[in-house]
N, C-alpha and C. Protein backbone atom coordinates (compact mmCIF):
# COMPACT_ATOMS: atom_id res chain seq x y z
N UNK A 1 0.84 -1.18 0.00
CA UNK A 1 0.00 0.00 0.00
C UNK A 1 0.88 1.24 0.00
N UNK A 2 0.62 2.08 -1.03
CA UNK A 2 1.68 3.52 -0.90
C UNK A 2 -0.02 4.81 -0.93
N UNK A 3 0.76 5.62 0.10
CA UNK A 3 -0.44 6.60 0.15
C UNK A 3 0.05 8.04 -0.69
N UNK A 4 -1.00 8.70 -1.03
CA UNK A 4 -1.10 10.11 -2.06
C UNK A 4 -1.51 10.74 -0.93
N UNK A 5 -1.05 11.94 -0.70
CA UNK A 5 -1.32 13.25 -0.37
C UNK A 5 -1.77 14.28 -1.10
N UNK A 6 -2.68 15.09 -1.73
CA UNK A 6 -2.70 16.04 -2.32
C UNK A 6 -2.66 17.48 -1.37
N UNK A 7 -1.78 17.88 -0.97
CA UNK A 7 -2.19 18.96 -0.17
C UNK A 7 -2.54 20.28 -0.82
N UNK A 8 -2.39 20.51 -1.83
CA UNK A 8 -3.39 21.59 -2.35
C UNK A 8 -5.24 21.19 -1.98
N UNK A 9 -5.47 20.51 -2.05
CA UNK A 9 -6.89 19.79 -1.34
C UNK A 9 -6.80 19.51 -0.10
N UNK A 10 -5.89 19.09 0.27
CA UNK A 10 -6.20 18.97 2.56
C UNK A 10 -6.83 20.43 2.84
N UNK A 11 -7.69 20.54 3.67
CA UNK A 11 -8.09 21.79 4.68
C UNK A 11 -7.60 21.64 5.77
N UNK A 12 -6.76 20.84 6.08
CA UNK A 12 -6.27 20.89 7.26
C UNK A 12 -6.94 20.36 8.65
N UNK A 13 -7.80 19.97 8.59
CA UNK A 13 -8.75 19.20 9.80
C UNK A 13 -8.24 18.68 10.73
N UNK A 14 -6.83 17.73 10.13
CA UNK A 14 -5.84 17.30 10.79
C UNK A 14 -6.44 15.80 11.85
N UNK A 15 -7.72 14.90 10.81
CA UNK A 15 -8.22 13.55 11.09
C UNK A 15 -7.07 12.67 10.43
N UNK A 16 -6.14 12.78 9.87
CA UNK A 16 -5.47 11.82 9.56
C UNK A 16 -4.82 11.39 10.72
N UNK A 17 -3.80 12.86 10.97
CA UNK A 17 -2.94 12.59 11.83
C UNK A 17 -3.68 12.52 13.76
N UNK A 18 -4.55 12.66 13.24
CA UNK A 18 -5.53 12.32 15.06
C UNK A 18 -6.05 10.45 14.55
N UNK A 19 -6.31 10.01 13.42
CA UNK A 19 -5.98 8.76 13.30
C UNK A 19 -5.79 7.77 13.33
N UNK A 20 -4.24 8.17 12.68
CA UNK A 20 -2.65 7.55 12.04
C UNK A 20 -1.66 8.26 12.60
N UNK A 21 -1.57 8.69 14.09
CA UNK A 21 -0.48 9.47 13.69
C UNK A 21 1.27 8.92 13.57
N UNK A 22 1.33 7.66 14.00
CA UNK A 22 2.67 7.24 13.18
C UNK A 22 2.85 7.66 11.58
N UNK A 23 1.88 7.91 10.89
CA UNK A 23 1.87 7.89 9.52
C UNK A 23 1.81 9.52 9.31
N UNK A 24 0.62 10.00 9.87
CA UNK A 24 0.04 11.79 9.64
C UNK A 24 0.53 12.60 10.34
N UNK A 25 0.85 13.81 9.87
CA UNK A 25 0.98 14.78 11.16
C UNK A 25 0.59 16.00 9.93
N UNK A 26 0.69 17.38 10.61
CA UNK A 26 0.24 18.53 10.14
C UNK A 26 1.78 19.34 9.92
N UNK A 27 1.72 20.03 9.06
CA UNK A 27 2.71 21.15 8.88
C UNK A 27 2.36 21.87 10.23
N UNK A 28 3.56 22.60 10.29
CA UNK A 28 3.13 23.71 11.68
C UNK A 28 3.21 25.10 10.88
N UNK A 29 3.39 25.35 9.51
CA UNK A 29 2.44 26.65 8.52
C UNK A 29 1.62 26.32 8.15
N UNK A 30 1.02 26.00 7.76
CA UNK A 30 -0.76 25.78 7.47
C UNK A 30 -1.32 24.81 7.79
N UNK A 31 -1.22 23.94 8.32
CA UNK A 31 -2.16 22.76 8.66
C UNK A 31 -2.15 21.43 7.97
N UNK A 32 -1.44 21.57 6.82
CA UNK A 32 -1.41 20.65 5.54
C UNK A 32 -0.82 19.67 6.09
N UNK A 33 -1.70 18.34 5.47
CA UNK A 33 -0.94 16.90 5.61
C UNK A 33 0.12 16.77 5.22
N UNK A 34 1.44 16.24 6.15
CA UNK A 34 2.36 15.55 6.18
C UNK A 34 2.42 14.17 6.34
N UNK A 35 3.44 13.74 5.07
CA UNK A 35 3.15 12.06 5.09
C UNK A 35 4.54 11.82 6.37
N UNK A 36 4.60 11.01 7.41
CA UNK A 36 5.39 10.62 7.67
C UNK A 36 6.08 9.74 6.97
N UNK A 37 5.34 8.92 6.69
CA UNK A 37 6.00 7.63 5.97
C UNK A 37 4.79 7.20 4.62
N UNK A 38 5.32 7.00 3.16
CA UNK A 38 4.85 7.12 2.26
C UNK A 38 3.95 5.01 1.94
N UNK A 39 4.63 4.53 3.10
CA UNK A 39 4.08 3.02 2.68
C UNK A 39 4.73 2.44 4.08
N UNK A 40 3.21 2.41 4.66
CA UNK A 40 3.04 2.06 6.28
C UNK A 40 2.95 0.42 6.39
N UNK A 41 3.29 0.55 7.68
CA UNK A 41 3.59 -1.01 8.20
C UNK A 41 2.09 -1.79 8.64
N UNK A 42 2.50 -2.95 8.25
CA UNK A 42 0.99 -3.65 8.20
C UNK A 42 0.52 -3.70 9.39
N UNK A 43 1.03 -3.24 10.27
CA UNK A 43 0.42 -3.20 11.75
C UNK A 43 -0.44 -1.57 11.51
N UNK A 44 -0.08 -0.86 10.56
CA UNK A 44 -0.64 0.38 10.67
C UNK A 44 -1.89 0.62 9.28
N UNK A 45 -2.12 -0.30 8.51
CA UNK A 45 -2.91 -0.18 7.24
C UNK A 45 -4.26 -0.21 7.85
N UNK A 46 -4.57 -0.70 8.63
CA UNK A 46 -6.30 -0.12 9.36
C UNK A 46 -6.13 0.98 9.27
N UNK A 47 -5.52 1.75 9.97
CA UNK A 47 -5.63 2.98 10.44
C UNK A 47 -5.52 3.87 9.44
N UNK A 48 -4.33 3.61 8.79
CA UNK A 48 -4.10 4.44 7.02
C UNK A 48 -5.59 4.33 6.66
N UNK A 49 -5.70 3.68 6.69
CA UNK A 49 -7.46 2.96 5.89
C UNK A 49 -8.90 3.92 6.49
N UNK A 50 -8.62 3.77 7.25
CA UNK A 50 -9.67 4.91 8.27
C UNK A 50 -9.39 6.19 7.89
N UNK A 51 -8.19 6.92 8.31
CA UNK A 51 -7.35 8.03 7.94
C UNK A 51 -8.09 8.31 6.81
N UNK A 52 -7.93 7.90 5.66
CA UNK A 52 -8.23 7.51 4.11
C UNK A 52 -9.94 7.92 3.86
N UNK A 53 -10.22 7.27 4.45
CA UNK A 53 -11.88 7.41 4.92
C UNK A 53 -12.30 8.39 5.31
N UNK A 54 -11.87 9.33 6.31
CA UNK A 54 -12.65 10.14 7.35
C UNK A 54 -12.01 11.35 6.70
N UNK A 55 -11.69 11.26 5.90
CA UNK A 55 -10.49 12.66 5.19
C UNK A 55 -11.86 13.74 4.78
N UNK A 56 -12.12 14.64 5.33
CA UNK A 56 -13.26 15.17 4.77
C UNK A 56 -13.42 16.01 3.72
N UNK A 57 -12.05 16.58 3.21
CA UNK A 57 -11.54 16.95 1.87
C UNK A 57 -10.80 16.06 0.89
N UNK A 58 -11.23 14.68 1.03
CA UNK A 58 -10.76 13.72 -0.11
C UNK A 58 -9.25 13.97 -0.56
N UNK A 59 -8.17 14.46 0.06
CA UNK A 59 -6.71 15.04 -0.03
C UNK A 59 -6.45 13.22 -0.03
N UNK A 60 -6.52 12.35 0.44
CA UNK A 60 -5.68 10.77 0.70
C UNK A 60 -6.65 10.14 -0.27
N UNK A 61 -5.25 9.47 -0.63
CA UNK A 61 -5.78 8.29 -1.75
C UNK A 61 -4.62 7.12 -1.37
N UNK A 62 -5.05 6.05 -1.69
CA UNK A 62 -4.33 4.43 -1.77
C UNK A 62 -4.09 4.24 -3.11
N UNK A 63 -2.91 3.62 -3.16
CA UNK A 63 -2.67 3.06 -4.83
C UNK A 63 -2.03 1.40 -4.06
């Protein structure tokens, strides 16, 4: 699993990284998703998965 960020589309809500946050966190200038890590550990793909889900500006995608 490798995850997409679009941060021109994040608003910043900052549900990824409340989460995932081994994986998400926020810039500390605007709010924008930061990937920690671009292809998370299988102990962490629920949560990517949720993250992914609850994104309320559709910014995360799975490939």
């Amino acid at each position: 699993m490798r995850i997409k960020a679009d941060t021109e589309r994040c608003i910043g809500a900052g549900m990824c990284a409340l989460t995932a946050p081994k994986v998400f966190d926020q810039s500390e200038e605007d709010g924008t998703v930061l990937l920690l890590v671009d292809e998370p550990a299988a102990e962490d793909e629920a949560a990517v998965r949720r993250a992914v889900q609850v994104c309320p500006s559709g910014a995360l995608s799975l490939d």
